[in-house]
PDB file of N, CA and C in Angstrom:
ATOM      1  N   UNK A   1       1.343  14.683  -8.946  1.00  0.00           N
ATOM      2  CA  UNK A   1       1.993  13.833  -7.970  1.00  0.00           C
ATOM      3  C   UNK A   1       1.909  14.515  -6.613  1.00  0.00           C
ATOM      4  N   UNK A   2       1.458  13.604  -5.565  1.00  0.00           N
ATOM      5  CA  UNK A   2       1.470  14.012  -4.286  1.00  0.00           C
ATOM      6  C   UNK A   2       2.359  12.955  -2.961  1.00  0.00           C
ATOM      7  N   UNK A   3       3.339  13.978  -2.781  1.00  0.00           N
ATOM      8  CA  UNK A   3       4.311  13.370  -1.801  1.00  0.00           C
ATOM      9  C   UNK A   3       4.197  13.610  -0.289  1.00  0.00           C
ATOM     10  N   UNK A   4       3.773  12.046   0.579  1.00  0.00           N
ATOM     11  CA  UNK A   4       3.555  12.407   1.473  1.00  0.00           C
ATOM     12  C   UNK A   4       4.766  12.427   2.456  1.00  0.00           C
ATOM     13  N   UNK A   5       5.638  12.919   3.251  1.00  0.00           N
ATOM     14  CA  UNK A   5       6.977  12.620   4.426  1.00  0.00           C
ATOM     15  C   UNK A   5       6.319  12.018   5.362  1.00  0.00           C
ATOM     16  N   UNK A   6       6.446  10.950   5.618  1.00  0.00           N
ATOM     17  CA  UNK A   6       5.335  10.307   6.810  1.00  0.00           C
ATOM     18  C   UNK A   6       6.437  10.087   8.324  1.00  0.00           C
ATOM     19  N   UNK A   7       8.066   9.834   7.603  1.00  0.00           N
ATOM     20  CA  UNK A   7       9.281   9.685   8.746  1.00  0.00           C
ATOM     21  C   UNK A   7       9.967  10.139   7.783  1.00  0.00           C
ATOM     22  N   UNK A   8      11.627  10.259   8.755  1.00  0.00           N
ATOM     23  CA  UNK A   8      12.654  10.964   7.913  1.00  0.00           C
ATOM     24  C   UNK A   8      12.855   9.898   6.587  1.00  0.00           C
ATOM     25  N   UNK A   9      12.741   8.408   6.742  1.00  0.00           N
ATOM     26  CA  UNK A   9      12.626   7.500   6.280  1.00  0.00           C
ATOM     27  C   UNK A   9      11.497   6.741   5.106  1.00  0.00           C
ATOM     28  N   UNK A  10      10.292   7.145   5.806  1.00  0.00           N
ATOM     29  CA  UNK A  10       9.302   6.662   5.204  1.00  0.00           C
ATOM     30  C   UNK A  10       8.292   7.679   4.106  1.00  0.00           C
ATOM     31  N   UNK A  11       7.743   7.476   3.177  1.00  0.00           N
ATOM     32  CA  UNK A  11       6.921   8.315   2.609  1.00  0.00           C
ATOM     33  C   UNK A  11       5.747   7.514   1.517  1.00  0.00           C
ATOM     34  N   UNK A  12       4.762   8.231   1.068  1.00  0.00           N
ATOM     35  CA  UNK A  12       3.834   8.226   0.409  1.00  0.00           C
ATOM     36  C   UNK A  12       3.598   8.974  -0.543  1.00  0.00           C
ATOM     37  N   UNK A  13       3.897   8.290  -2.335  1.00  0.00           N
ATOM     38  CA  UNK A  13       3.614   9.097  -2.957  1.00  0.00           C
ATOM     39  C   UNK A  13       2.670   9.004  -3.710  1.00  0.00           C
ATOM     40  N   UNK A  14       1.623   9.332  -4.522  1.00  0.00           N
ATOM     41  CA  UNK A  14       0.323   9.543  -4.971  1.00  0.00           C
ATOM     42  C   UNK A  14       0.410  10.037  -6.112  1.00  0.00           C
ATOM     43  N   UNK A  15       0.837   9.020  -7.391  1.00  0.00           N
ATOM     44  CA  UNK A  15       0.986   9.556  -8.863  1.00  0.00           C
ATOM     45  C   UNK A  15       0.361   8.710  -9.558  1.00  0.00           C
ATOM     46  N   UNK A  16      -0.610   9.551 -10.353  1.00  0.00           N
ATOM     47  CA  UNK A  16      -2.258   9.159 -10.937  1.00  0.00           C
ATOM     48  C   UNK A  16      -2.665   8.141  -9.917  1.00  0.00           C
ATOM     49  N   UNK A  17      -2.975   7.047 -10.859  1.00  0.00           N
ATOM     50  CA  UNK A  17      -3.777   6.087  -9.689  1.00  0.00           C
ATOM     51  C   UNK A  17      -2.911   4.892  -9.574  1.00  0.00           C
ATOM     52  N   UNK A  18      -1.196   4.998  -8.958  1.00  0.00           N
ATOM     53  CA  UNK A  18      -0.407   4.431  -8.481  1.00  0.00           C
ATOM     54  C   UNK A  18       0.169   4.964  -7.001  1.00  0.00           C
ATOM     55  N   UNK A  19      -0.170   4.056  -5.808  1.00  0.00           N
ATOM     56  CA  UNK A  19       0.500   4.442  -4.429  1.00  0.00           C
ATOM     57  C   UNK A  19       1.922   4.242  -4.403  1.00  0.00           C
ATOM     58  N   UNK A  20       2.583   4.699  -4.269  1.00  0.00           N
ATOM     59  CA  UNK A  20       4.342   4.140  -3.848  1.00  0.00           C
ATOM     60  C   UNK A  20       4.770   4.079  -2.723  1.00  0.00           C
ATOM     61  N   UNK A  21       4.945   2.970  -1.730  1.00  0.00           N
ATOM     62  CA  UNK A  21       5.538   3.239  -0.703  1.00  0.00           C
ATOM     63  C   UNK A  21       6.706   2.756  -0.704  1.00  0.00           C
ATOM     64  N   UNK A  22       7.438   3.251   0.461  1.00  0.00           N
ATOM     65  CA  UNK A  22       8.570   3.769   0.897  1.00  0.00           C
ATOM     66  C   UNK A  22       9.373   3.529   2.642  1.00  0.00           C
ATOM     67  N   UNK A  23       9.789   2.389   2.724  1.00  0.00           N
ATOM     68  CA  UNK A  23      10.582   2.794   4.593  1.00  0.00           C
ATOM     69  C   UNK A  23      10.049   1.382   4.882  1.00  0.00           C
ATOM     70  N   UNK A  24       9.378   2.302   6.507  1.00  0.00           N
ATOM     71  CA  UNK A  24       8.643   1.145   7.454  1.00  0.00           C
ATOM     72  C   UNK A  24       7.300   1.907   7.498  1.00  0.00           C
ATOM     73  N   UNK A  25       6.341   0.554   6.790  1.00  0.00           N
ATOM     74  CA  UNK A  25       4.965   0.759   6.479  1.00  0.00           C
ATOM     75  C   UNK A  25       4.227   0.106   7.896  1.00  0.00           C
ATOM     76  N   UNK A  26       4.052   1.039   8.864  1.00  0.00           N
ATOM     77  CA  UNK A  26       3.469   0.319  10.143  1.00  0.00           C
ATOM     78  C   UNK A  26       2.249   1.198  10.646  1.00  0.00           C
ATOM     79  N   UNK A  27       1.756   0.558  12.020  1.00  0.00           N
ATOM     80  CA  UNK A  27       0.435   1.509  12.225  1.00  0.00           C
ATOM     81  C   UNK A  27       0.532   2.812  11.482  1.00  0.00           C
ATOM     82  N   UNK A  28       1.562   3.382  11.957  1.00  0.00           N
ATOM     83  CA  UNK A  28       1.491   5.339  12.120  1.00  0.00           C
ATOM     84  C   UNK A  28       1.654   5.255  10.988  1.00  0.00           C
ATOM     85  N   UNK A  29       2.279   4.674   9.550  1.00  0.00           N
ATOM     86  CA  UNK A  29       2.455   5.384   8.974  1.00  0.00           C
ATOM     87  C   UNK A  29       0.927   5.333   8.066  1.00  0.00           C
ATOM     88  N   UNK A  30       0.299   4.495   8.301  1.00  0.00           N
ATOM     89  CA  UNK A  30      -1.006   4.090   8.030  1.00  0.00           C
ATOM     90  C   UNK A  30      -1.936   4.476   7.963  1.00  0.00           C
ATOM     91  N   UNK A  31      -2.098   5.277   9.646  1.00  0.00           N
ATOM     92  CA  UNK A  31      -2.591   6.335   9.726  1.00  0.00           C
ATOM     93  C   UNK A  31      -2.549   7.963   8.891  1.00  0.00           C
ATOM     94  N   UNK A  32      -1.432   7.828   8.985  1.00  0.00           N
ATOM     95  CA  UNK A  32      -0.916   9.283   8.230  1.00  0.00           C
ATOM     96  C   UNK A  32      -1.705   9.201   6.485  1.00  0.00           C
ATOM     97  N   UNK A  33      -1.713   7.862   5.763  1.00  0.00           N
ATOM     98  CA  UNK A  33      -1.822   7.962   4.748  1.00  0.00           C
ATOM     99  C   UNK A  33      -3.149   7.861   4.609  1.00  0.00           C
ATOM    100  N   UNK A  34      -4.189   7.220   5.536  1.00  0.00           N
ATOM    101  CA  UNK A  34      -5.093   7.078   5.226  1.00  0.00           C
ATOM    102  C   UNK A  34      -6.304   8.923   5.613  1.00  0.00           C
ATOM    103  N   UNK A  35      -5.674   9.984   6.697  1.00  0.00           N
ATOM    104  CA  UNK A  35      -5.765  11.298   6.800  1.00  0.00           C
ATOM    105  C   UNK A  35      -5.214  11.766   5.462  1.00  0.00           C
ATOM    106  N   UNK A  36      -4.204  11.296   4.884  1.00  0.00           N
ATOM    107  CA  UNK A  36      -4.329  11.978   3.793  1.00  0.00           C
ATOM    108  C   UNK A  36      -4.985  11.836   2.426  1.00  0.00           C
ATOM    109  N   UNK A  37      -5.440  10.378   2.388  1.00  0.00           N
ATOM    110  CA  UNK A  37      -6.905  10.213   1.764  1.00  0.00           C
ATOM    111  C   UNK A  37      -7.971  11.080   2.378  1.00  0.00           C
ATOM    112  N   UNK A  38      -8.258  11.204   2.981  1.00  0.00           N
ATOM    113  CA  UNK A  38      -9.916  11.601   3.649  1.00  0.00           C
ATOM    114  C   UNK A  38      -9.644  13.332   3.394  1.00  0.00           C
ATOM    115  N   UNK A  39      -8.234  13.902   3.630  1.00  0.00           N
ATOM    116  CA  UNK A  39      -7.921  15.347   3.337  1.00  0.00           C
ATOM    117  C   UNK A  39      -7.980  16.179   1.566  1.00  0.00           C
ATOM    118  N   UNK A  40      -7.546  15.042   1.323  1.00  0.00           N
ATOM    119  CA  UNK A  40      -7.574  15.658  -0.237  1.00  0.00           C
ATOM    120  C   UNK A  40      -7.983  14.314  -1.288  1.00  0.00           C
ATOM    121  N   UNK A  41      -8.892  14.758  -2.033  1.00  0.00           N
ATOM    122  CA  UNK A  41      -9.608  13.290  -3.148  1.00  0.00           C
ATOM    123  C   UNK A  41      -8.656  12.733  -3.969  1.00  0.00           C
ATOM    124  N   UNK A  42      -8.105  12.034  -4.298  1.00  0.00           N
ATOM    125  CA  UNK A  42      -7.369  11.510  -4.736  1.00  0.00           C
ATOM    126  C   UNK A  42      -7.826  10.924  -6.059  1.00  0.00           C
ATOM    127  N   UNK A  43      -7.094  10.349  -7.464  1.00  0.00           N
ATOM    128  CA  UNK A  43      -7.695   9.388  -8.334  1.00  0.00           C
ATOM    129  C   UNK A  43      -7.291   7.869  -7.588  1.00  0.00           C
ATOM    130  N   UNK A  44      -8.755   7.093  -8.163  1.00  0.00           N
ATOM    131  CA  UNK A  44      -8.693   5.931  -7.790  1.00  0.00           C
ATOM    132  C   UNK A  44      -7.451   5.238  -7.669  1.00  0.00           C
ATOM    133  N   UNK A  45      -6.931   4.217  -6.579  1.00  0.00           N
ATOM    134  CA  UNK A  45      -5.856   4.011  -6.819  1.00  0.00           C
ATOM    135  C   UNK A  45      -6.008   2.394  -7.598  1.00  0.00           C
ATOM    136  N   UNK A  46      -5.254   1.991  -8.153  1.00  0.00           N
ATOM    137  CA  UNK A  46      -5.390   1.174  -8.911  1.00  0.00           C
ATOM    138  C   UNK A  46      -3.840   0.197  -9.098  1.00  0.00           C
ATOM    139  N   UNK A  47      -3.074   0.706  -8.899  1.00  0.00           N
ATOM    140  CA  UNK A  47      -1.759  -0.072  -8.229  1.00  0.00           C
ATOM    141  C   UNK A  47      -0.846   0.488  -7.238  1.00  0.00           C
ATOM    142  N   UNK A  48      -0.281  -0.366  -6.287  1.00  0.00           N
ATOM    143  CA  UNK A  48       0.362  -0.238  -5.016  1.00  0.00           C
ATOM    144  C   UNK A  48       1.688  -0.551  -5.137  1.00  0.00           C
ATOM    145  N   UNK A  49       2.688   0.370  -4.969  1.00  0.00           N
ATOM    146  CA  UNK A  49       4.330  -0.032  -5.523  1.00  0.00           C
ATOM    147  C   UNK A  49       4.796  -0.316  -4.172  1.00  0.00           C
ATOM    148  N   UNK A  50       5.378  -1.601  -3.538  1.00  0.00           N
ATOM    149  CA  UNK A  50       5.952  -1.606  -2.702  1.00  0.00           C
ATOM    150  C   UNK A  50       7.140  -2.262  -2.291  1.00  0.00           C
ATOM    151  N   UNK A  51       7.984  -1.535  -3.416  1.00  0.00           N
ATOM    152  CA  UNK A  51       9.397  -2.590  -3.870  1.00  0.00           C
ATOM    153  C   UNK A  51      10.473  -1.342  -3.198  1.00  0.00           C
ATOM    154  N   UNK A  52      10.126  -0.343  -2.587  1.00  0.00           N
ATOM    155  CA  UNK A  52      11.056   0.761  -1.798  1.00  0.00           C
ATOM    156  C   UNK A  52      10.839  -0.088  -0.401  1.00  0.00           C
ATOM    157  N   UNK A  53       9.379  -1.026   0.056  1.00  0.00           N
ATOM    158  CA  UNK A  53       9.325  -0.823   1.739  1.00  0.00           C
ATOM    159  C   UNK A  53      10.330  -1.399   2.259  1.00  0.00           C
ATOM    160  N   UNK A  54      10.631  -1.362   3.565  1.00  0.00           N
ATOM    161  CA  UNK A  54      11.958  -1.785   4.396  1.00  0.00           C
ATOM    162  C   UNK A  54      10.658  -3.064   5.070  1.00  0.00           C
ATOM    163  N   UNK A  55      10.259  -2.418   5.582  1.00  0.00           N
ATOM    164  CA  UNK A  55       9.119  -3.496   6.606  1.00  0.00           C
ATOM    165  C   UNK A  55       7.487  -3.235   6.834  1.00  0.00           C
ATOM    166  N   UNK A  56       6.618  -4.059   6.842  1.00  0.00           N
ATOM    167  CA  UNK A  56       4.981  -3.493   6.841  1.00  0.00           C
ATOM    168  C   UNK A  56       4.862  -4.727   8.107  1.00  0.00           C
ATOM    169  N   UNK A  57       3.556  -4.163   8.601  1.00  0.00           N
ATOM    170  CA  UNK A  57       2.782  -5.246   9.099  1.00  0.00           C
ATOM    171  C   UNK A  57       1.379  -5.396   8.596  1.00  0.00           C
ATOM    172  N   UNK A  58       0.446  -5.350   9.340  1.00  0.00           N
ATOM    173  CA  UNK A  58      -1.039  -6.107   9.414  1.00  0.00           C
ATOM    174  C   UNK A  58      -1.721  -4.930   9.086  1.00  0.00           C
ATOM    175  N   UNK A  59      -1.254  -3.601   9.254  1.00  0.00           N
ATOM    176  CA  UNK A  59      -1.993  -2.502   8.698  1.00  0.00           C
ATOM    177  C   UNK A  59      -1.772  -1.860   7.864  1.00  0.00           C
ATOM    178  N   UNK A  60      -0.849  -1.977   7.329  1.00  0.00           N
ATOM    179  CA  UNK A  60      -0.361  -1.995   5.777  1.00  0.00           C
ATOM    180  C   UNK A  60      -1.122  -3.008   4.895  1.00  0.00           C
ATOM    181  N   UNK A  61      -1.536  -4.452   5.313  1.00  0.00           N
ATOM    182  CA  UNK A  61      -2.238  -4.987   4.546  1.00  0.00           C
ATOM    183  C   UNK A  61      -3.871  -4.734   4.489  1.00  0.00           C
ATOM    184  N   UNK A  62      -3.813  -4.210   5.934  1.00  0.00           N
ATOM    185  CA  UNK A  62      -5.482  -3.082   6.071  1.00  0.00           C
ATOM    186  C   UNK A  62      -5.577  -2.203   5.099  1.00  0.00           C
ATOM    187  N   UNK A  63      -4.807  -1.448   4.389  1.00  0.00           N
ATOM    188  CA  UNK A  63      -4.572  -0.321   3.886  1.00  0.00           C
ATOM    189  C   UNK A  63      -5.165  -0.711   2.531  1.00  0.00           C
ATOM    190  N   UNK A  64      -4.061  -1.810   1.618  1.00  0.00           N
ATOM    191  CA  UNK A  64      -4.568  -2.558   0.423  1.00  0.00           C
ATOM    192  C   UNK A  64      -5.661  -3.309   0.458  1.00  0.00           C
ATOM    193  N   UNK A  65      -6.347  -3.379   1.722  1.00  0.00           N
ATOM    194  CA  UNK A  65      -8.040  -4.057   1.219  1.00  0.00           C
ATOM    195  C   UNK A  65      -8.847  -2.874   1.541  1.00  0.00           C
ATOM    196  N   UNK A  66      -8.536  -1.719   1.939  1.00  0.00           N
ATOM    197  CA  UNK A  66      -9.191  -0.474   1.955  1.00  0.00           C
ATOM    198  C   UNK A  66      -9.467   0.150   0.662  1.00  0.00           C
ATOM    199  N   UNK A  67      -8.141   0.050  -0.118  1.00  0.00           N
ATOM    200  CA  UNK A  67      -7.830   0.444  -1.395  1.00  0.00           C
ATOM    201  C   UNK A  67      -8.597  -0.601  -2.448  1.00  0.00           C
ATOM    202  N   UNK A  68      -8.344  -1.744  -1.938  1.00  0.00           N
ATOM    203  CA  UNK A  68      -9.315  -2.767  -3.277  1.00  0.00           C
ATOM    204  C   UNK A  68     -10.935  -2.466  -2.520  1.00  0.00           C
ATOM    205  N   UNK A  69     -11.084  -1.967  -2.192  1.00  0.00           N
ATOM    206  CA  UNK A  69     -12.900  -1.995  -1.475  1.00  0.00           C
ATOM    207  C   UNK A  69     -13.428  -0.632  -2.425  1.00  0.00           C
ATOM    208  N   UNK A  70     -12.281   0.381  -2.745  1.00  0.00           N
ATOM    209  CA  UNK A  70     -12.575   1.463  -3.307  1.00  0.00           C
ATOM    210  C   UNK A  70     -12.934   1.197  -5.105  1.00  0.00           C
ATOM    211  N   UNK A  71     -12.770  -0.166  -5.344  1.00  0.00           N
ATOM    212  CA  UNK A  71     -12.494  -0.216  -6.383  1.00  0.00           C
ATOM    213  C   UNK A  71     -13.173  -1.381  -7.039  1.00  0.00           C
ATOM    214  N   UNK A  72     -13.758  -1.676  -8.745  1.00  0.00           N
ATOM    215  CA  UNK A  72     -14.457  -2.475  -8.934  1.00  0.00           C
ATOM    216  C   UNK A  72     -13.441  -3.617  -9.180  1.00  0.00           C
ATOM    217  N   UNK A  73     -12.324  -3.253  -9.984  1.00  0.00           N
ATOM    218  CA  UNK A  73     -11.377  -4.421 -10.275  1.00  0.00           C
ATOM    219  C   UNK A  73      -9.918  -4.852  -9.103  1.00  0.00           C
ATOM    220  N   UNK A  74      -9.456  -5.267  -9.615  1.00  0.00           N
ATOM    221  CA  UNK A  74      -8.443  -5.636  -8.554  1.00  0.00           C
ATOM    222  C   UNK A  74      -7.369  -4.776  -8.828  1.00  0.00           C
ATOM    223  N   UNK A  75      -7.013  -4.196  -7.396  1.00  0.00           N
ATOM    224  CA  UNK A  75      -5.939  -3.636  -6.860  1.00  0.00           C
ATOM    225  C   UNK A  75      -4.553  -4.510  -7.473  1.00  0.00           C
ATOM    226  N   UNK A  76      -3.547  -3.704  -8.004  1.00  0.00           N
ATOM    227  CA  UNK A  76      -2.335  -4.311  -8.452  1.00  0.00           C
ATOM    228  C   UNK A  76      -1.251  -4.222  -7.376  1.00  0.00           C
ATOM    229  N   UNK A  77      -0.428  -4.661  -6.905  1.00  0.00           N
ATOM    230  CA  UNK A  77       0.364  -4.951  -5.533  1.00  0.00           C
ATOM    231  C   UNK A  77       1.691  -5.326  -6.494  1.00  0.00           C
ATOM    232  N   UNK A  78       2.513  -4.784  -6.226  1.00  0.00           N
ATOM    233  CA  UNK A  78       3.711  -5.044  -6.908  1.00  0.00           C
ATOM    234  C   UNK A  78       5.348  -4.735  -5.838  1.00  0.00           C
ATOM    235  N   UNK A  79       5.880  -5.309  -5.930  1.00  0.00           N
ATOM    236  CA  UNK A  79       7.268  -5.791  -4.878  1.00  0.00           C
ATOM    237  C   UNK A  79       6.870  -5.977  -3.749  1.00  0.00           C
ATOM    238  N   UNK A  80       5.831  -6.956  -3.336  1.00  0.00           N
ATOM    239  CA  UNK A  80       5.468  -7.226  -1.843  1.00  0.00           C
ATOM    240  C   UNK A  80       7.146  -8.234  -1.695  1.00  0.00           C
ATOM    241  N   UNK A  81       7.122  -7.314   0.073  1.00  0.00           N
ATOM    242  CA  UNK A  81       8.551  -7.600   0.670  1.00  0.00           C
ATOM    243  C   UNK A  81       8.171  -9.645   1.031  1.00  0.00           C
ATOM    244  N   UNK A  82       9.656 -10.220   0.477  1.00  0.00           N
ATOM    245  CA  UNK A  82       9.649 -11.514   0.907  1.00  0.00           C
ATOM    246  C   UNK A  82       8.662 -11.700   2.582  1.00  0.00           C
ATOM    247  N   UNK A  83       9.354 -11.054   3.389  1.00  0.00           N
ATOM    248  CA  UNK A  83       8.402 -11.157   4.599  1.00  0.00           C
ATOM    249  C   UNK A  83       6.855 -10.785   5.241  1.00  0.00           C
ATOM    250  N   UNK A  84       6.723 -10.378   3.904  1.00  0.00           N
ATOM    251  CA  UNK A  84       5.162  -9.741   4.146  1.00  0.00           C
ATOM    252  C   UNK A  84       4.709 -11.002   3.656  1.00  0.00           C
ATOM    253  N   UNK A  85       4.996 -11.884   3.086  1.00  0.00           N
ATOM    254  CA  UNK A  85       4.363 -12.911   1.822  1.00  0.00           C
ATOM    255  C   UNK A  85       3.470 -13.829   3.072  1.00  0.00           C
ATOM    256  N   UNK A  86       4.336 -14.146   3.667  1.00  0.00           N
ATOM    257  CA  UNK A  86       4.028 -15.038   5.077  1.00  0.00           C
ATOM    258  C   UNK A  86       2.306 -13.926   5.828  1.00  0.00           C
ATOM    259  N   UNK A  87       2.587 -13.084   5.906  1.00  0.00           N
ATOM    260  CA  UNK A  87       0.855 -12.423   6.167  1.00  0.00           C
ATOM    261  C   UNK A  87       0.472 -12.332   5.738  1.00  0.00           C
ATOM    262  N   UNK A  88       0.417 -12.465   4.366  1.00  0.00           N
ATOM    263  CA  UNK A  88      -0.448 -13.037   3.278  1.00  0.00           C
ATOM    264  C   UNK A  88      -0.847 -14.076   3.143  1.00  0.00           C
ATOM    265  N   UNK A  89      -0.272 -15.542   3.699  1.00  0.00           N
ATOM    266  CA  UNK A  89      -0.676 -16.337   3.635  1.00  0.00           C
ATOM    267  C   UNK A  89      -1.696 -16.507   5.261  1.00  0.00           C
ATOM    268  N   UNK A  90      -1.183 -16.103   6.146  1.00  0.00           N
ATOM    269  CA  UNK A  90      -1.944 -15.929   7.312  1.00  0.00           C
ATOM    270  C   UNK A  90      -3.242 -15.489   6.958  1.00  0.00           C
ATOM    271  N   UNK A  91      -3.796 -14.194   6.274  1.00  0.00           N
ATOM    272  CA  UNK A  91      -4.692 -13.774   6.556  1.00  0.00           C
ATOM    273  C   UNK A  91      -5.042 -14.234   4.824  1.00  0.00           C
ATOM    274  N   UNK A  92      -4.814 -15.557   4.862  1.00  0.00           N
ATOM    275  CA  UNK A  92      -5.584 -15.924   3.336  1.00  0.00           C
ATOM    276  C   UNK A  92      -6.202 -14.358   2.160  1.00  0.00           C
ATOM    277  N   UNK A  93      -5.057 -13.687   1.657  1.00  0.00           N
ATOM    278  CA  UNK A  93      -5.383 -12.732   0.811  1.00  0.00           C
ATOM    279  C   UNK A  93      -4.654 -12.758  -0.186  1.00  0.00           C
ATOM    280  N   UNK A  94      -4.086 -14.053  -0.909  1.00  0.00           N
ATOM    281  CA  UNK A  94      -3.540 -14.487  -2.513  1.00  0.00           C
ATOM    282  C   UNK A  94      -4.334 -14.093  -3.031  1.00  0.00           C
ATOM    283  N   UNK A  95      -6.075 -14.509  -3.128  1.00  0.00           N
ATOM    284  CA  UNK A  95      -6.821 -14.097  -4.148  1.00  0.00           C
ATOM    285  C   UNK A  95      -7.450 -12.748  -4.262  1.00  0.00           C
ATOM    286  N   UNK A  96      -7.194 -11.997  -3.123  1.00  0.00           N
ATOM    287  CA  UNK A  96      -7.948 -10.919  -3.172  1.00  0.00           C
ATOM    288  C   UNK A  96      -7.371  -9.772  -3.237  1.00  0.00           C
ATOM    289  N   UNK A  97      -6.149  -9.447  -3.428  1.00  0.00           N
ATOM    290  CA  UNK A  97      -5.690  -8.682  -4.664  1.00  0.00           C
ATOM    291  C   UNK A  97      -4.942  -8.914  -5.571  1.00  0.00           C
ATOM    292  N   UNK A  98      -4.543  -8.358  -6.416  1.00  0.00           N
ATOM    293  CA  UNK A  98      -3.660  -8.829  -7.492  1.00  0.00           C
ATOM    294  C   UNK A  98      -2.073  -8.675  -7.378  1.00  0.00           C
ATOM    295  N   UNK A  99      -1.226  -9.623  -6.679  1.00  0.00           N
ATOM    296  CA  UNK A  99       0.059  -9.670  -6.677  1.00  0.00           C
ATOM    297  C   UNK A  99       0.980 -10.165  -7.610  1.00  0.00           C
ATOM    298  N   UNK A 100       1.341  -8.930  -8.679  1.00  0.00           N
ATOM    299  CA  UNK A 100       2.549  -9.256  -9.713  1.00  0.00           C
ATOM    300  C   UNK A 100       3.717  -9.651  -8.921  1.00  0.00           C
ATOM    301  N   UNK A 101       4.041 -10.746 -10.245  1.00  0.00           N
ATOM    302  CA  UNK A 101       5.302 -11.042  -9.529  1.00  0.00           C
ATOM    303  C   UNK A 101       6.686 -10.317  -9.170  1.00  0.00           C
ATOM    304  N   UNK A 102       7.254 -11.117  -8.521  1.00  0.00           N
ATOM    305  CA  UNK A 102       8.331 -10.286  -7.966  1.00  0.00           C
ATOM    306  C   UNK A 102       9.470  -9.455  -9.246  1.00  0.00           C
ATOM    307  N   UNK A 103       9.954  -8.494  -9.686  1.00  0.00           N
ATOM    308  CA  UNK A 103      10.687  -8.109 -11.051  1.00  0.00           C
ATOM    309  C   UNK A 103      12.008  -9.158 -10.830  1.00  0.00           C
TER     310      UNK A 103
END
């Protein structure tokens, strides 16, 4: 397991090939996670936990088609925040990863 502190608030953790995020998922923290891909190899990621986030925008959803591009099958997306659902429908991406439903 690899834990990233991205704010006092926000973080990234990296256990097997599950992402967990955590806070407010925005540019910076985006940045931070994606330096810490390119810094150390990671296993494929293969599901995205995001039933901790407080708030994401448009590069947070950059992030999960970065992550499904790495990959032959579909990316698993699990607790997308009620308000993210709406940029999902904006940037037409229902089908292009795999969003379990809400628990």
């Amino acid at each position: 397991m690899k834990t990233v502190n991205l704010s006092h608030e926000t973080a990234a953790v990296f256990e097997q090939s599950c992402l967990r995020l955590s806070g407010q998922i925005e540019a910076e923290a985006v940045t931070q996670i994606y330096q810490q891909m390119l810094k150390t190899p990671l296993e494929p990621i293969d599901q995205v936990d995001l039933s901790q986030v407080t708030s994401l925008d448009s590069s947070c959803l950059s992030l999960l088609l970065y992550l499904q591009s790495q990959q032959t099958s579909p990316v698993t997306v699990v607790g997308l925040p009620e308000q993210a659902q709406d940029l999902v429908s904006l940037y037409d991406l229902q089908d292009v990863l795999n969003w379990a439903p809400p628990a």
